[in-house]
PDB file of N, CA and C in Angstrom:
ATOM      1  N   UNK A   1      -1.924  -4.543 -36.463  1.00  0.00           N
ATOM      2  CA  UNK A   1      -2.568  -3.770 -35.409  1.00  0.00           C
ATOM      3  C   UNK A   1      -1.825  -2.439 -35.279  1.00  0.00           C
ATOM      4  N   UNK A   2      -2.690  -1.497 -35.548  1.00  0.00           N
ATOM      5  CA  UNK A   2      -1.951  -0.188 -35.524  1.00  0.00           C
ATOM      6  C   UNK A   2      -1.517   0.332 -33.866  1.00  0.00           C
ATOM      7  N   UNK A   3      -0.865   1.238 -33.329  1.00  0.00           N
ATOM      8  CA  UNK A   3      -0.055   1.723 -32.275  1.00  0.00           C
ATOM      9  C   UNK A   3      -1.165   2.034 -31.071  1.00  0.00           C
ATOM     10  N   UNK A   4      -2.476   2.626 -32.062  1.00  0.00           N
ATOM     11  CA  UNK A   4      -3.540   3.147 -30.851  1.00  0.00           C
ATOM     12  C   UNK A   4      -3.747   2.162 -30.521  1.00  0.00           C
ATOM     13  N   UNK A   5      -4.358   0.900 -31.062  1.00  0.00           N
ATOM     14  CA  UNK A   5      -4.857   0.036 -30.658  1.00  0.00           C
ATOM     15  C   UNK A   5      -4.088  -0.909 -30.216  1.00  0.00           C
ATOM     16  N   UNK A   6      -2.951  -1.236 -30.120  1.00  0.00           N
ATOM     17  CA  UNK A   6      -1.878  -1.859 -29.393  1.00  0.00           C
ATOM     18  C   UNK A   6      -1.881  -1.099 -27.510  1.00  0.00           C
ATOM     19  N   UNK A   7      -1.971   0.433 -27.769  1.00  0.00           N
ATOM     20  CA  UNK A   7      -1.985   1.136 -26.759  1.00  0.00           C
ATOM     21  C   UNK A   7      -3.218   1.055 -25.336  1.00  0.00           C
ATOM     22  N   UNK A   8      -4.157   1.112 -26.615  1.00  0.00           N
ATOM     23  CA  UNK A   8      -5.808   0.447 -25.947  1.00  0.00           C
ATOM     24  C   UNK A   8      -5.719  -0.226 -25.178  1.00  0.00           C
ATOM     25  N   UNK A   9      -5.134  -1.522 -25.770  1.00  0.00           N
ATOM     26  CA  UNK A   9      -5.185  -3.170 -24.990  1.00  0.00           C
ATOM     27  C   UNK A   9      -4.140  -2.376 -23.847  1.00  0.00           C
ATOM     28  N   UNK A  10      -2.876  -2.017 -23.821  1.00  0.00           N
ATOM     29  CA  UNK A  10      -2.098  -1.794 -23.003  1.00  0.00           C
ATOM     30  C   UNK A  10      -2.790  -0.918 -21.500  1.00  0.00           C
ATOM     31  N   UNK A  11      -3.518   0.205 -22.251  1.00  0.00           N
ATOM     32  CA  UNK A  11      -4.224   0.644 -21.203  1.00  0.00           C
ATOM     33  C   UNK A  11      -5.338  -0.167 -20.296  1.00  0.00           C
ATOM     34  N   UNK A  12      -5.988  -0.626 -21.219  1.00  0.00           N
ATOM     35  CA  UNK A  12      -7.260  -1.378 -20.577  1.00  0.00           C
ATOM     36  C   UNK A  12      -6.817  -2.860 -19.270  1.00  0.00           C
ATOM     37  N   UNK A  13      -5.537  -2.875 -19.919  1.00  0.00           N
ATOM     38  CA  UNK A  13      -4.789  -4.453 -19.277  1.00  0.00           C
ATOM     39  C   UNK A  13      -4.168  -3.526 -17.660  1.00  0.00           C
ATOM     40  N   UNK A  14      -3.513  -2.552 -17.945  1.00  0.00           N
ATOM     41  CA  UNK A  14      -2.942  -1.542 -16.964  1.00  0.00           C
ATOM     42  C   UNK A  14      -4.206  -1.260 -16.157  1.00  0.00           C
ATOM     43  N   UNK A  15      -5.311  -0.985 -16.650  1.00  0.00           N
ATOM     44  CA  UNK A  15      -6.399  -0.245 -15.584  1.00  0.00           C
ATOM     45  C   UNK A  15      -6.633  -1.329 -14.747  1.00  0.00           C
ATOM     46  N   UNK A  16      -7.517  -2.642 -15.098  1.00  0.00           N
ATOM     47  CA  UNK A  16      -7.843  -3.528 -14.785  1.00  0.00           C
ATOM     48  C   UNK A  16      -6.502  -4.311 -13.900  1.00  0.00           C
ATOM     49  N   UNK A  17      -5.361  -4.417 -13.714  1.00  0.00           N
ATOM     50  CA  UNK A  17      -4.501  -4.434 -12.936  1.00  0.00           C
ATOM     51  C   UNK A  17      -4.499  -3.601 -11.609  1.00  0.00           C
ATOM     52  N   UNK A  18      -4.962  -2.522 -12.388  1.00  0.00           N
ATOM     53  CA  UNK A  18      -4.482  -2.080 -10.983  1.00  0.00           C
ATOM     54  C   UNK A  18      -5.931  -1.630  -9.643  1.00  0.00           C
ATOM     55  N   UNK A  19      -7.090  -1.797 -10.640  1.00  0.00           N
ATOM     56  CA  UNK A  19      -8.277  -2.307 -10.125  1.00  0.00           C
ATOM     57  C   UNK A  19      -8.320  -3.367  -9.321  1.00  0.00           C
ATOM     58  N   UNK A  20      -7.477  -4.277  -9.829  1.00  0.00           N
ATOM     59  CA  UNK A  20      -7.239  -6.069  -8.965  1.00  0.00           C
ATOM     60  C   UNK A  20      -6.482  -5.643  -7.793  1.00  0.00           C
ATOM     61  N   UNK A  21      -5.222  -4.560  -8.110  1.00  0.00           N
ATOM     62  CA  UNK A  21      -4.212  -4.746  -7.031  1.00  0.00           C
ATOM     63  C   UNK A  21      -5.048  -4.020  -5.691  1.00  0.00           C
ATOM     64  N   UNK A  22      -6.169  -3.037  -6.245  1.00  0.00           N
ATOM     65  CA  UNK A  22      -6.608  -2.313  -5.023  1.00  0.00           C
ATOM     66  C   UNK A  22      -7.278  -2.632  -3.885  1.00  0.00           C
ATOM     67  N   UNK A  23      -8.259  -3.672  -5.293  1.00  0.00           N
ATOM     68  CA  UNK A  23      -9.881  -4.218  -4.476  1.00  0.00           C
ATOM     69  C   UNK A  23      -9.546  -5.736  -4.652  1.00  0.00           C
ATOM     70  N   UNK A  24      -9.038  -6.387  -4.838  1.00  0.00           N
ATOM     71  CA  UNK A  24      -8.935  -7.573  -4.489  1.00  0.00           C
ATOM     72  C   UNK A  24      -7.203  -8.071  -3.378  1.00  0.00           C
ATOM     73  N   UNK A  25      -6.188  -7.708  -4.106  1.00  0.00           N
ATOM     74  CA  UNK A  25      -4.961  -7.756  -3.304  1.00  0.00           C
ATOM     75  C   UNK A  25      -4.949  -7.081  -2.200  1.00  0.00           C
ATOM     76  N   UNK A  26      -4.952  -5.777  -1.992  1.00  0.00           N
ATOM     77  CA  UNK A  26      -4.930  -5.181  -0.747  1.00  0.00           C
ATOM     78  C   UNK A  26      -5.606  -5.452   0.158  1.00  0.00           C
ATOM     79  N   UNK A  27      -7.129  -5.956   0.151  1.00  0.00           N
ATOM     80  CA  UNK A  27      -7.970  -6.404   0.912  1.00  0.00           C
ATOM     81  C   UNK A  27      -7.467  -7.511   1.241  1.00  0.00           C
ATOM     82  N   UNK A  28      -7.045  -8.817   0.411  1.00  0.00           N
ATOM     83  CA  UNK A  28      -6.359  -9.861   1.215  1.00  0.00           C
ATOM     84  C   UNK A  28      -5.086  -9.819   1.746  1.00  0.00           C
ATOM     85  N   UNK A  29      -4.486  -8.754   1.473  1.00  0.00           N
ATOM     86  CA  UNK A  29      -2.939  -8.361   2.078  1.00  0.00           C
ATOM     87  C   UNK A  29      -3.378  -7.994   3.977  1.00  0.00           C
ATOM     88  N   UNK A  30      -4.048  -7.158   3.674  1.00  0.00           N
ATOM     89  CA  UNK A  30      -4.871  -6.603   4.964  1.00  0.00           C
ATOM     90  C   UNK A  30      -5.810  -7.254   5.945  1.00  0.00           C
ATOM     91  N   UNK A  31      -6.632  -7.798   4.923  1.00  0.00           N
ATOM     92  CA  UNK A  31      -7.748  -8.651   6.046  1.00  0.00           C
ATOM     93  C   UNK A  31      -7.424  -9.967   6.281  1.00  0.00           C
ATOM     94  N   UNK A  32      -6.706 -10.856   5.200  1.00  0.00           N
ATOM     95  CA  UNK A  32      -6.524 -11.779   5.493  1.00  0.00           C
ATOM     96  C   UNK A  32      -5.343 -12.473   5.649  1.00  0.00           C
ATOM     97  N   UNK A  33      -3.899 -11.591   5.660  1.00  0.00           N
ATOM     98  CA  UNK A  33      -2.767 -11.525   5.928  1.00  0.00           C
ATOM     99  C   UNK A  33      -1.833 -12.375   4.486  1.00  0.00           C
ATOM    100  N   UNK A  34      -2.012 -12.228   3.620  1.00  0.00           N
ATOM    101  CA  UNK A  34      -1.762 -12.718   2.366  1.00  0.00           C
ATOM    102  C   UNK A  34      -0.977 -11.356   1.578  1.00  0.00           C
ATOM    103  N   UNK A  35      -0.001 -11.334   2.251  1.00  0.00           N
ATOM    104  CA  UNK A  35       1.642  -9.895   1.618  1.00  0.00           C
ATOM    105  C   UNK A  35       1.745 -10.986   0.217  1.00  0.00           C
ATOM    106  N   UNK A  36       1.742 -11.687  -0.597  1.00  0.00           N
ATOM    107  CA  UNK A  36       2.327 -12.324  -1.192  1.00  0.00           C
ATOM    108  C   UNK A  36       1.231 -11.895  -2.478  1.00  0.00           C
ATOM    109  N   UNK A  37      -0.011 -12.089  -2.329  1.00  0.00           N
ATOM    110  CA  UNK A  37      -0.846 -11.678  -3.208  1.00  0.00           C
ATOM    111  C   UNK A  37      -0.441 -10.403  -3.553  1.00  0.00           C
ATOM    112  N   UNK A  38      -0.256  -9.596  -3.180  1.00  0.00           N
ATOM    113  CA  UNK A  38       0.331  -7.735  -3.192  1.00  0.00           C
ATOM    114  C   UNK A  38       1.342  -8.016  -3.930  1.00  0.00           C
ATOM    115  N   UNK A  39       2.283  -8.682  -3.723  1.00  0.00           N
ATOM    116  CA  UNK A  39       3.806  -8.973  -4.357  1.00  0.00           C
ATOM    117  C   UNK A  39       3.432  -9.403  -5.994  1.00  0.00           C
ATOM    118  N   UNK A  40       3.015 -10.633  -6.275  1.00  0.00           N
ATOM    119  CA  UNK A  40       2.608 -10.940  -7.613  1.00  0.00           C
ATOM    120  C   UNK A  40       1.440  -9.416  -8.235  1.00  0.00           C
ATOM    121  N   UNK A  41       0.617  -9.468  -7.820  1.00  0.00           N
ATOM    122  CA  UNK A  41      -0.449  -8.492  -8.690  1.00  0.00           C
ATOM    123  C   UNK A  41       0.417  -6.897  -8.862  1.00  0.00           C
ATOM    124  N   UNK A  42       0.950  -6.592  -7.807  1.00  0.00           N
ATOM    125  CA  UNK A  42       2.518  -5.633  -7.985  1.00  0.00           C
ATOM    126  C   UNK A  42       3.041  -5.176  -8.811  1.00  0.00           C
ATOM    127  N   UNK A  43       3.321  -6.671  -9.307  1.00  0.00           N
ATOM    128  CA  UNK A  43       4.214  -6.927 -10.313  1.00  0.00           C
ATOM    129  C   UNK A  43       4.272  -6.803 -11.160  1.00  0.00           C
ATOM    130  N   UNK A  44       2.876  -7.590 -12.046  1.00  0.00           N
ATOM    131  CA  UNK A  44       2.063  -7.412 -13.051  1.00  0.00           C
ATOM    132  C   UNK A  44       1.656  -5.970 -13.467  1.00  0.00           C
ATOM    133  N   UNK A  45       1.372  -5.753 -12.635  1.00  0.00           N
ATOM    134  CA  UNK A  45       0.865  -3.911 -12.506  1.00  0.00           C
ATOM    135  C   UNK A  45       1.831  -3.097 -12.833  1.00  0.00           C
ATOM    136  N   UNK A  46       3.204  -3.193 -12.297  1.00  0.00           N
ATOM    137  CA  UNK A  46       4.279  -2.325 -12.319  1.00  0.00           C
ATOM    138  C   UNK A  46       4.907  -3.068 -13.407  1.00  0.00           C
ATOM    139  N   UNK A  47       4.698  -3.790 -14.742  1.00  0.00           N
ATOM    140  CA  UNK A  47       5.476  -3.779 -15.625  1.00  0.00           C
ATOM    141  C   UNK A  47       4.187  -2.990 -16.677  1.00  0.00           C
ATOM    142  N   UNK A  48       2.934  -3.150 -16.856  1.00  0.00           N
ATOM    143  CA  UNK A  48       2.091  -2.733 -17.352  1.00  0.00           C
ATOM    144  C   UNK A  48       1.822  -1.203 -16.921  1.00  0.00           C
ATOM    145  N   UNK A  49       2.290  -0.583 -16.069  1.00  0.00           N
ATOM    146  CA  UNK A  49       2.413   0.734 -15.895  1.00  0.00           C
ATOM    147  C   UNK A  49       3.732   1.154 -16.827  1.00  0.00           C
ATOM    148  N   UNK A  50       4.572   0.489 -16.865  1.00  0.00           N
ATOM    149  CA  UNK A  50       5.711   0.665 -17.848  1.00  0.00           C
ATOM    150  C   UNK A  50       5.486   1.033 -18.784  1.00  0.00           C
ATOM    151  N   UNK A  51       5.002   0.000 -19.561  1.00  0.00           N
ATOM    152  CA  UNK A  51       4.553  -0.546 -20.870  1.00  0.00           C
ATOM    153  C   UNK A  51       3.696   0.945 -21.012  1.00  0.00           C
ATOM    154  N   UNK A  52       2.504   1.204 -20.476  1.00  0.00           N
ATOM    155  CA  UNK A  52       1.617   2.219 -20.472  1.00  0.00           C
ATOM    156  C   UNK A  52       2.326   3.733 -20.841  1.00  0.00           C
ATOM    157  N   UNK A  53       3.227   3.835 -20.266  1.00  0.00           N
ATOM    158  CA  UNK A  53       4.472   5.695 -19.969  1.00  0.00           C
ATOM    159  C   UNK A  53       5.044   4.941 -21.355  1.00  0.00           C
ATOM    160  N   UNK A  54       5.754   4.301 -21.629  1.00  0.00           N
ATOM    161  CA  UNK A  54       6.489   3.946 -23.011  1.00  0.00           C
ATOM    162  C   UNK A  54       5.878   4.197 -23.679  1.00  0.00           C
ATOM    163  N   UNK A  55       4.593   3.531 -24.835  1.00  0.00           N
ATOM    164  CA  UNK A  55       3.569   3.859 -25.565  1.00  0.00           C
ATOM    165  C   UNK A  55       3.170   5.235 -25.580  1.00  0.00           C
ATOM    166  N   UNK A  56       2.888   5.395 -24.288  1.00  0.00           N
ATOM    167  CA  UNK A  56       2.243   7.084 -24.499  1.00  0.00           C
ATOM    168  C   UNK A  56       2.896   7.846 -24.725  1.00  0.00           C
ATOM    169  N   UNK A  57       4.533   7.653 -24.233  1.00  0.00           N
ATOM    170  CA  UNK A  57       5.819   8.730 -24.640  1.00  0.00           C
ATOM    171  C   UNK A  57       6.057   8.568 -26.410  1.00  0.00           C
ATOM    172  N   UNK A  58       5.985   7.304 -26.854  1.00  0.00           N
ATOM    173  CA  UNK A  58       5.908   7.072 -28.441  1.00  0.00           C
ATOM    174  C   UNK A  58       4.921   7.309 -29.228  1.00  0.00           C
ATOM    175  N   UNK A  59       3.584   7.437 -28.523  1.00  0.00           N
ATOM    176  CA  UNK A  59       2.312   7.538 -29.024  1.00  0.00           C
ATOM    177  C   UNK A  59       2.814   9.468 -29.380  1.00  0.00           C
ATOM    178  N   UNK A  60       2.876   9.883 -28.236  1.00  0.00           N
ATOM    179  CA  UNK A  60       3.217  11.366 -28.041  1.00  0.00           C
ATOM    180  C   UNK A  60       3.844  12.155 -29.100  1.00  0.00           C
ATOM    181  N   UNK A  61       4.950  11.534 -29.075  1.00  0.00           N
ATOM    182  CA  UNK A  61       5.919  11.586 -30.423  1.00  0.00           C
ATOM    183  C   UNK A  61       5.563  11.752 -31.483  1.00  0.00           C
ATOM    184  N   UNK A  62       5.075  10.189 -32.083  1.00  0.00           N
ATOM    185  CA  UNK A  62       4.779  10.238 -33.509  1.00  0.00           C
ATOM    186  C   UNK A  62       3.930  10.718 -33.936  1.00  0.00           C
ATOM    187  N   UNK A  63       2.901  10.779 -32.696  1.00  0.00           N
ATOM    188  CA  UNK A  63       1.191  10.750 -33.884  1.00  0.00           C
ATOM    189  C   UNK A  63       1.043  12.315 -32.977  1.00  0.00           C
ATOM    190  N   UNK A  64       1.919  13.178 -32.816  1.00  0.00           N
ATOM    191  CA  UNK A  64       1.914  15.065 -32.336  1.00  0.00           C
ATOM    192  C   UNK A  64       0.745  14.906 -31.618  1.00  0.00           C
ATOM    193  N   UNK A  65       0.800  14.171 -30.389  1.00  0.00           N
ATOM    194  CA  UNK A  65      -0.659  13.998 -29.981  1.00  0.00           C
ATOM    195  C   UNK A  65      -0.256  15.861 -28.870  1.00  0.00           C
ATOM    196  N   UNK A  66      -1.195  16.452 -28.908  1.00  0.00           N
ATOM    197  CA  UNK A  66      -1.373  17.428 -27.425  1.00  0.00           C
ATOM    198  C   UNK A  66      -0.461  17.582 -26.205  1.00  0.00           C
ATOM    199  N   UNK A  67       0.192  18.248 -25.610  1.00  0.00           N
ATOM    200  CA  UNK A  67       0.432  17.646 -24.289  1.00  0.00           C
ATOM    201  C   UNK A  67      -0.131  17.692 -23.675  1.00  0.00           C
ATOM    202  N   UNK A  68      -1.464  18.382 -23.346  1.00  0.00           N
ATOM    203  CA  UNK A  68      -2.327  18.680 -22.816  1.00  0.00           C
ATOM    204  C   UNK A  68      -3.156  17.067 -22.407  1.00  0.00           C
ATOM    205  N   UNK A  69      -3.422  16.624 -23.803  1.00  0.00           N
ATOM    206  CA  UNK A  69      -3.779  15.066 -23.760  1.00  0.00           C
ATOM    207  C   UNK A  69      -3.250  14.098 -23.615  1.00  0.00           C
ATOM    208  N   UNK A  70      -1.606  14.230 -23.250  1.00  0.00           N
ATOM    209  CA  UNK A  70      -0.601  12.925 -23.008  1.00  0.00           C
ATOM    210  C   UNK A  70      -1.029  13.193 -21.936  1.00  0.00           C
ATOM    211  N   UNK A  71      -0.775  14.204 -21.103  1.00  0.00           N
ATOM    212  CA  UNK A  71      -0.840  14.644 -19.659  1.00  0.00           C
ATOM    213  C   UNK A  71      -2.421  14.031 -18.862  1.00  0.00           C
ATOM    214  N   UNK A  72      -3.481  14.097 -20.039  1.00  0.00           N
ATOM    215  CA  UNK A  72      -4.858  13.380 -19.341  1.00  0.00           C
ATOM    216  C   UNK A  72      -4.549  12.240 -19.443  1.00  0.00           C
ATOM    217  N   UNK A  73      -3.962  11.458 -20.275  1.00  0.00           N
ATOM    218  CA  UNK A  73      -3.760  10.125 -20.423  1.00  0.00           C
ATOM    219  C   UNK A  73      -2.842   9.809 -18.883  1.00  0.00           C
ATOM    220  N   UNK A  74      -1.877  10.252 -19.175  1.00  0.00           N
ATOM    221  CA  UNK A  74      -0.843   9.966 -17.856  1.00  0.00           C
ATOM    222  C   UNK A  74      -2.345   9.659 -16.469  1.00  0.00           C
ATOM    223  N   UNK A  75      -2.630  11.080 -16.284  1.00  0.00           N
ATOM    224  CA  UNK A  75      -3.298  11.202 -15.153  1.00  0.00           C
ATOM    225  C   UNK A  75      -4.359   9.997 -15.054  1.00  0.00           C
ATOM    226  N   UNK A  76      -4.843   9.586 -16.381  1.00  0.00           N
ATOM    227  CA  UNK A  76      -6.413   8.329 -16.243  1.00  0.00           C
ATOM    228  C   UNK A  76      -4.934   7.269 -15.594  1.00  0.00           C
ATOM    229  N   UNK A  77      -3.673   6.943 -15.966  1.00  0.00           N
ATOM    230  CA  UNK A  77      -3.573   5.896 -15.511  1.00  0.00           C
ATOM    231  C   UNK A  77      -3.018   5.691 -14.087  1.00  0.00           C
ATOM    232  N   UNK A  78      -3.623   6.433 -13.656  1.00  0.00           N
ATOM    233  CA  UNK A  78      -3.078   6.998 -11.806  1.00  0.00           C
ATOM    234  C   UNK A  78      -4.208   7.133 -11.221  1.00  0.00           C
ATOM    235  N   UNK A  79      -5.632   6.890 -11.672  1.00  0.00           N
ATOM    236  CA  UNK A  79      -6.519   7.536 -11.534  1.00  0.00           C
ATOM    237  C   UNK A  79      -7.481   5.795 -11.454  1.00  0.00           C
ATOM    238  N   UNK A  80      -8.142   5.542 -10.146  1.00  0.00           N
ATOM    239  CA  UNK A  80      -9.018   4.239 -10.386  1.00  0.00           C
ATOM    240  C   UNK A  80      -9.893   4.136 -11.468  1.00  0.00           C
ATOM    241  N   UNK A  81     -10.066   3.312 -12.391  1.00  0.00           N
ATOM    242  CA  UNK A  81     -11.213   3.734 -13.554  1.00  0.00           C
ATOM    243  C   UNK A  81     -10.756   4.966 -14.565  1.00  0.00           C
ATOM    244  N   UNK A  82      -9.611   5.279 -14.520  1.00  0.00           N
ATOM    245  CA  UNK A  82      -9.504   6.125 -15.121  1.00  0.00           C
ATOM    246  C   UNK A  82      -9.035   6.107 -16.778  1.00  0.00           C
ATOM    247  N   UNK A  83      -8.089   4.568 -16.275  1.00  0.00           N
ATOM    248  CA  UNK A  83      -8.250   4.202 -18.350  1.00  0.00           C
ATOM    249  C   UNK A  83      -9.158   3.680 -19.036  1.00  0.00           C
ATOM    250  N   UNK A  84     -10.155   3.234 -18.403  1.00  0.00           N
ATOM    251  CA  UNK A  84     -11.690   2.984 -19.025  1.00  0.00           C
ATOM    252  C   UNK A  84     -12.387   4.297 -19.395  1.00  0.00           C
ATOM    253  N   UNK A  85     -12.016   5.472 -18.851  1.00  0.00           N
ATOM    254  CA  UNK A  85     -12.707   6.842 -19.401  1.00  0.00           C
ATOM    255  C   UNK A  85     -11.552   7.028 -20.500  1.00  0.00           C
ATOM    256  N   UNK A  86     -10.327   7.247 -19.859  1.00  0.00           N
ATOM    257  CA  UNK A  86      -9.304   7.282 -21.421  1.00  0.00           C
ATOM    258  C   UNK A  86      -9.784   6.605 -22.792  1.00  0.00           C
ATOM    259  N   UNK A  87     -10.244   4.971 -22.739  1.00  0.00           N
ATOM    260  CA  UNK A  87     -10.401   4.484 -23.587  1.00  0.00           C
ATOM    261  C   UNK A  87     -11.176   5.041 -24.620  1.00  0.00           C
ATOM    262  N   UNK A  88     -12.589   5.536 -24.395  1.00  0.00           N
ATOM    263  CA  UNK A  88     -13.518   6.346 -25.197  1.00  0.00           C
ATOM    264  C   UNK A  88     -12.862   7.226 -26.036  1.00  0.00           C
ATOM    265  N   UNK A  89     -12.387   8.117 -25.566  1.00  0.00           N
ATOM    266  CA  UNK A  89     -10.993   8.842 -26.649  1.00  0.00           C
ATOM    267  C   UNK A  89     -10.027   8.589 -27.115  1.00  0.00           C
ATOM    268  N   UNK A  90      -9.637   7.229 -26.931  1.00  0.00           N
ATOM    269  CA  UNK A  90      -8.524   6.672 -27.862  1.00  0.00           C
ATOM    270  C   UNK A  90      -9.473   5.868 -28.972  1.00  0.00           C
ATOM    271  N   UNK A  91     -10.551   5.647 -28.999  1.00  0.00           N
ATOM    272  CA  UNK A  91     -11.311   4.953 -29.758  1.00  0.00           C
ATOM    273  C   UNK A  91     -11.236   5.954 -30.412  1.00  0.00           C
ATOM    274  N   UNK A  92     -11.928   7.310 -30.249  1.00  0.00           N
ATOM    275  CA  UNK A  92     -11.790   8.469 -30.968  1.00  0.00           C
ATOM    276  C   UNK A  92     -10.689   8.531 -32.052  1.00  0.00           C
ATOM    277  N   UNK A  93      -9.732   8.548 -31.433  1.00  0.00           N
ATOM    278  CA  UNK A  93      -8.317   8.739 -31.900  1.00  0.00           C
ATOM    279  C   UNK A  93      -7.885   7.341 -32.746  1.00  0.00           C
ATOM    280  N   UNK A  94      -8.450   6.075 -32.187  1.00  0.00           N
ATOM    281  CA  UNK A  94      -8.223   5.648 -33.301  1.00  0.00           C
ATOM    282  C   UNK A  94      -8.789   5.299 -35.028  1.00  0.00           C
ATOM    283  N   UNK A  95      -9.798   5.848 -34.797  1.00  0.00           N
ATOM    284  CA  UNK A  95     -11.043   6.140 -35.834  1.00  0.00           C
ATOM    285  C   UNK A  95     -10.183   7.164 -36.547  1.00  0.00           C
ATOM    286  N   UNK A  96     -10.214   8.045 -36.226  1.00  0.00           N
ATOM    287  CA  UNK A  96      -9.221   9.643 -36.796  1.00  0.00           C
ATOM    288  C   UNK A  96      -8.297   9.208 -37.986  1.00  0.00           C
ATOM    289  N   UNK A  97      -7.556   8.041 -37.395  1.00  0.00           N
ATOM    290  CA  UNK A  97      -6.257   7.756 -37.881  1.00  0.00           C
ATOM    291  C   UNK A  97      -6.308   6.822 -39.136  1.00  0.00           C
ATOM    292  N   UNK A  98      -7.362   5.775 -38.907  1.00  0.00           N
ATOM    293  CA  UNK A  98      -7.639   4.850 -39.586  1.00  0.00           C
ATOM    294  C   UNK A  98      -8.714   5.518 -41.357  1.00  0.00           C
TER     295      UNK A  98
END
């Protein structure tokens, strides 16, 4: 499995995390007094946000990506839905490469 597509899964796993932590955890943190749900999905989220800045700092590196386009990448993963729009252009990018 080449780096984009290692990166893909990483993003897509990161978005969808943090989709859960917004609209499903926070709402039961809030409405239904469940701090503990927030704590685990958190968690998950904040090692996969890791994982996400690592890759893209190595992705960055090797494959002379833009900064212009590390910098959109950064921003989709701060952004609700925003690594599901990233994804379309890493598909791009990984087509390119392959």
């Amino acid at each position: 499995m080449n780096q984009i597509r290692r990166f893909r899964i990483t993003a897509l796993a990161e978005g969808s995390s943090f989709l859960l932590l917004l609209f499903v955890a926070m709402p039961m943190k809030y409405f239904m007094g469940m701090p503990e749900v927030v704590r685990g999905v958190g968690t998950i989220h904040g090692i996969l946000f890791l994982l996400f800045v690592g890759q893209l700092a190595r992705l960055h590196t090797k494959q002379q990506w833009e900064f212009r386009f590390s910098c959109y990448a950064f921003l989709a993963s701060i952004l609700p839905f925003g690594t599901f729009v990233l994804d379309k252009h890493l598909r791009e990018k990984e087509v390119a490469t392959t």
